[in-house]
N, C-alpha and C. Protein backbone atom coordinates (compact mmCIF):
# COMPACT_ATOMS: atom_id res chain seq x y z
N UNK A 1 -49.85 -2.23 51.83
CA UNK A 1 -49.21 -3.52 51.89
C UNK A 1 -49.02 -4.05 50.47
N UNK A 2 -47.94 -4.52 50.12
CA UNK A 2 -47.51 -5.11 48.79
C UNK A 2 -48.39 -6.31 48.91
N UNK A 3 -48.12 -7.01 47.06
CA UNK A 3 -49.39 -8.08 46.73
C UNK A 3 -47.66 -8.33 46.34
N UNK A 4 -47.95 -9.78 46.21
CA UNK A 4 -46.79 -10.68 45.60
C UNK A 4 -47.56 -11.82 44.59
N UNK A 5 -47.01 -11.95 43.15
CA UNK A 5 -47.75 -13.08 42.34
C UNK A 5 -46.55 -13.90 42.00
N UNK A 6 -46.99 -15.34 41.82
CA UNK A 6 -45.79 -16.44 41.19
C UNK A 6 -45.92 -16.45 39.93
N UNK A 7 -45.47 -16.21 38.98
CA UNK A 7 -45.17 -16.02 37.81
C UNK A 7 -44.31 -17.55 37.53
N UNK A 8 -45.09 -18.15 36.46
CA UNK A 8 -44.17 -19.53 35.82
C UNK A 8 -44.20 -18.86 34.58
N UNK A 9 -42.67 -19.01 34.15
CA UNK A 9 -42.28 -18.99 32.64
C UNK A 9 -41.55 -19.90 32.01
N UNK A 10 -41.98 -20.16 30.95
CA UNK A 10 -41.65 -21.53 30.22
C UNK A 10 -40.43 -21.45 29.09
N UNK A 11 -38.95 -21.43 28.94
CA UNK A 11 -38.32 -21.09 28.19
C UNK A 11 -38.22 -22.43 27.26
N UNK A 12 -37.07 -21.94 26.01
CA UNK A 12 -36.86 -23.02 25.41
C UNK A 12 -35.35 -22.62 25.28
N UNK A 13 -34.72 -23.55 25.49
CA UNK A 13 -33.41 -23.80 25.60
C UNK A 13 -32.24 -24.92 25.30
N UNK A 14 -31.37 -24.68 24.60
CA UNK A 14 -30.72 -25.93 24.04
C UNK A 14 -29.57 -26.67 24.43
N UNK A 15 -30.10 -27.61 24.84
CA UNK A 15 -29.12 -28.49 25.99
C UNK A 15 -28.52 -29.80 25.11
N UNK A 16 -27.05 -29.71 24.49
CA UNK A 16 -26.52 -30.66 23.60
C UNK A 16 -26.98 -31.16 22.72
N UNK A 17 -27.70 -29.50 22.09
CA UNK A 17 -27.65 -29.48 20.76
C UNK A 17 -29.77 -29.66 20.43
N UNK A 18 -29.79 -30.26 21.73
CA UNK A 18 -31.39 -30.38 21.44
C UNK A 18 -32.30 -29.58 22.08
N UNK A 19 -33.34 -29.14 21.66
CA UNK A 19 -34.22 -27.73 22.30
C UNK A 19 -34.99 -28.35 23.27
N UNK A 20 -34.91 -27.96 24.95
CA UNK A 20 -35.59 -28.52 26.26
C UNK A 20 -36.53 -27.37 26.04
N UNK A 21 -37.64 -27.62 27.05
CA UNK A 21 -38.46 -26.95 27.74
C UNK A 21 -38.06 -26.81 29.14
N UNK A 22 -37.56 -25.47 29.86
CA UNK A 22 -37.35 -24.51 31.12
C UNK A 22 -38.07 -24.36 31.86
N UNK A 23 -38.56 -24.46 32.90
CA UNK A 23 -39.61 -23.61 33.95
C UNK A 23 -38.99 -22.72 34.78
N UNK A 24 -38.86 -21.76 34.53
CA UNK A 24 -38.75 -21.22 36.13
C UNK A 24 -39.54 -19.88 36.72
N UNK A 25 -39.68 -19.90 37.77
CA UNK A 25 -40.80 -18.87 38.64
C UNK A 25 -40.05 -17.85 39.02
N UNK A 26 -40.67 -16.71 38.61
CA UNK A 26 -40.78 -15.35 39.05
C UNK A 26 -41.76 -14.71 40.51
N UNK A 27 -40.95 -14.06 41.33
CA UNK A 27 -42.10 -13.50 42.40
C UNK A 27 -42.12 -12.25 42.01
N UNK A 28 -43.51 -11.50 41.59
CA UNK A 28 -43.42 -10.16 41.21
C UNK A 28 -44.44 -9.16 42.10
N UNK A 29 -43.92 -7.88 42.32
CA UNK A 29 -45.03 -7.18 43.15
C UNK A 29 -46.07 -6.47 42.31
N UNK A 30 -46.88 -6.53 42.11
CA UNK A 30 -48.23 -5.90 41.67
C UNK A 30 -49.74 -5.83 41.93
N UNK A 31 -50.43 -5.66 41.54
CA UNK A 31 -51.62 -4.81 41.82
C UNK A 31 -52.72 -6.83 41.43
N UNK A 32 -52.59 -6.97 40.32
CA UNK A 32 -53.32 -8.09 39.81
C UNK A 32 -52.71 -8.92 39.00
N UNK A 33 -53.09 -9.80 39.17
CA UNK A 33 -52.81 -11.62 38.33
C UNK A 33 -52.23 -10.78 36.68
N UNK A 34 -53.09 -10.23 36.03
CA UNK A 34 -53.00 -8.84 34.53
C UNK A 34 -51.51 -8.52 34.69
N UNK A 35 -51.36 -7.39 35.87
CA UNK A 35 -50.45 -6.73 36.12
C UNK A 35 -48.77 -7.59 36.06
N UNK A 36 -48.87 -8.29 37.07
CA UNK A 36 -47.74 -9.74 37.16
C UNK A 36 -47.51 -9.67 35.97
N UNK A 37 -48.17 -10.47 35.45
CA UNK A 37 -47.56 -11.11 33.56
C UNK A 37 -47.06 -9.87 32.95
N UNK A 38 -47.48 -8.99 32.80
CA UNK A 38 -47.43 -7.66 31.76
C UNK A 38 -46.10 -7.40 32.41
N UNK A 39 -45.79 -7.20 33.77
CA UNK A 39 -44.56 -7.05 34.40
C UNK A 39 -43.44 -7.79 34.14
N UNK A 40 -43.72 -9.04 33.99
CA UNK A 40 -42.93 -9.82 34.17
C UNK A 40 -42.52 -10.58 32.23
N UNK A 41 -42.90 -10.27 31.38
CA UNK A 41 -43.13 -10.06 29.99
C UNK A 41 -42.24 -8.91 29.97
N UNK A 42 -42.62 -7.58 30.07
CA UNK A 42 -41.33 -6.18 29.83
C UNK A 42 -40.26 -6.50 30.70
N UNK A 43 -39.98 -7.28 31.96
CA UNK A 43 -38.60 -7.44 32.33
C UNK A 43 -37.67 -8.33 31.32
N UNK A 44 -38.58 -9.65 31.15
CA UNK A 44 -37.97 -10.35 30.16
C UNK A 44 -37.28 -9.84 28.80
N UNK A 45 -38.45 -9.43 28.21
CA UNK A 45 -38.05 -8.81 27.33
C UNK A 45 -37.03 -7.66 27.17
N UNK A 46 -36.68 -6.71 28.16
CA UNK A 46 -35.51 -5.98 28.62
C UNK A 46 -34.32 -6.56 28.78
N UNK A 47 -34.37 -7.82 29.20
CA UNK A 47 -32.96 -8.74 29.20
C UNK A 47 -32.91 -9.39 28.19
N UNK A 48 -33.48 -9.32 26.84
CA UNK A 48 -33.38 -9.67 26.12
C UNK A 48 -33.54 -11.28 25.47
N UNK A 49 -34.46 -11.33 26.69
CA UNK A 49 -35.19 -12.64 26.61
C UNK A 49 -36.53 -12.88 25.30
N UNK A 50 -35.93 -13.87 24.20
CA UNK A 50 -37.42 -13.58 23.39
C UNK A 50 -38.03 -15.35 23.10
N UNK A 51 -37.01 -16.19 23.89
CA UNK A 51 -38.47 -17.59 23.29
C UNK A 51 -38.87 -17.94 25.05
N UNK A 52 -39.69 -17.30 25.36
CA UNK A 52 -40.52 -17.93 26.43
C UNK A 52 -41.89 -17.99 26.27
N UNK A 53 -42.77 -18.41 27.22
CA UNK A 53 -43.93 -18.17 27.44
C UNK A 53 -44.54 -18.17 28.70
N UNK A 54 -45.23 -17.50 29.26
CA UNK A 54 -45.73 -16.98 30.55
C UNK A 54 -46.98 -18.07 30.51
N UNK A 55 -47.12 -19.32 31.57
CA UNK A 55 -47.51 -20.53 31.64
C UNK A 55 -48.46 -20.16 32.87
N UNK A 56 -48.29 -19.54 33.74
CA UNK A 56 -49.37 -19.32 35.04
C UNK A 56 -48.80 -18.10 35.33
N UNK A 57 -49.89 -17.70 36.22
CA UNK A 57 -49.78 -16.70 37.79
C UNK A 57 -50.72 -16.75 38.88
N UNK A 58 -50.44 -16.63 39.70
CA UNK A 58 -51.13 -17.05 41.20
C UNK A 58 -50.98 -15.98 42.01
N UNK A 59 -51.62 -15.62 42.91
CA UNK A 59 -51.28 -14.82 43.82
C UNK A 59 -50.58 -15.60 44.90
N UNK A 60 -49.56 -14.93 45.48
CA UNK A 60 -48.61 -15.36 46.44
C UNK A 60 -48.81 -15.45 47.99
N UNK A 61 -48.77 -16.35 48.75
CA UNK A 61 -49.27 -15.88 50.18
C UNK A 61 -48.07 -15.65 50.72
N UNK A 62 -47.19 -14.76 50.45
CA UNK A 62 -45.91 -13.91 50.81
C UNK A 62 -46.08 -13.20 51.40
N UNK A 63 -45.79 -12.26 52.67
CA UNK A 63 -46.51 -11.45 53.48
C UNK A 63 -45.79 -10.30 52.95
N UNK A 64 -44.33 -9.94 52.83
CA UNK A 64 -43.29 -9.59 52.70
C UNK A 64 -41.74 -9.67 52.16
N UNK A 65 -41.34 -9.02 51.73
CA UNK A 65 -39.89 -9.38 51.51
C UNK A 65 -38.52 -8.58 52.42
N UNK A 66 -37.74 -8.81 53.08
CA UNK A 66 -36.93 -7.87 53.98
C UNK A 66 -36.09 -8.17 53.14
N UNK A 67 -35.30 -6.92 52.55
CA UNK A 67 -34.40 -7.07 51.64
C UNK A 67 -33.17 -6.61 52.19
N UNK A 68 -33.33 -5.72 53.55
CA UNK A 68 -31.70 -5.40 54.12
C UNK A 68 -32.43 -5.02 56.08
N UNK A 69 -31.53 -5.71 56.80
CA UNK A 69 -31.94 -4.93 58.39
C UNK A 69 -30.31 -4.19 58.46
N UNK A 70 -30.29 -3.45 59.15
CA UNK A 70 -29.60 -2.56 59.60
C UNK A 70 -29.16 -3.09 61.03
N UNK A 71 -28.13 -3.14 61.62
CA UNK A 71 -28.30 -3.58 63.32
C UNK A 71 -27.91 -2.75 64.11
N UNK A 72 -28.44 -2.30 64.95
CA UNK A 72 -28.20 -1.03 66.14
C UNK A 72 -26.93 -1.26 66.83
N UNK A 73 -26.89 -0.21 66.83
CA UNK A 73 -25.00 0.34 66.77
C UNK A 73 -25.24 0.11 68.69
């Protein structure tokens, strides 16, 4: 059974000219609270994301994710 963690990341971003502070949450699948961040840090960083900061993680009470059903023919 998959683990799901909430990941908050804190960007900085410039909204008419002046630098805001961003939140937004990530749901990531992994093993531990460790794992999440480290995950979710190399995605960022792959998109070429470099002023954030990883602000929390929690474990998720997500049971699942259904990402496609199929419907019988």
């Amino acid at each position: 059974m998959a683990q799901y963690f909430n990941v908050k990341v804190q960007f900085t971003v410039e909204v008419n000219g002046k630098l805001k502070k961003q939140s937004v949450n990530y749901l990531v699948d992994a093993m531990s609270v460790t794992e999440a961040e480290a995950k979710t840090v190399e995605y960022l960083t792959s998109q070429g994301e470099n002023e954030f900061e990883v602000k929390a993680a929690s474990e998720s009470k997500i049971a699942g994710i259904i990402l496609h059903v199929e419907e019988a023919e």
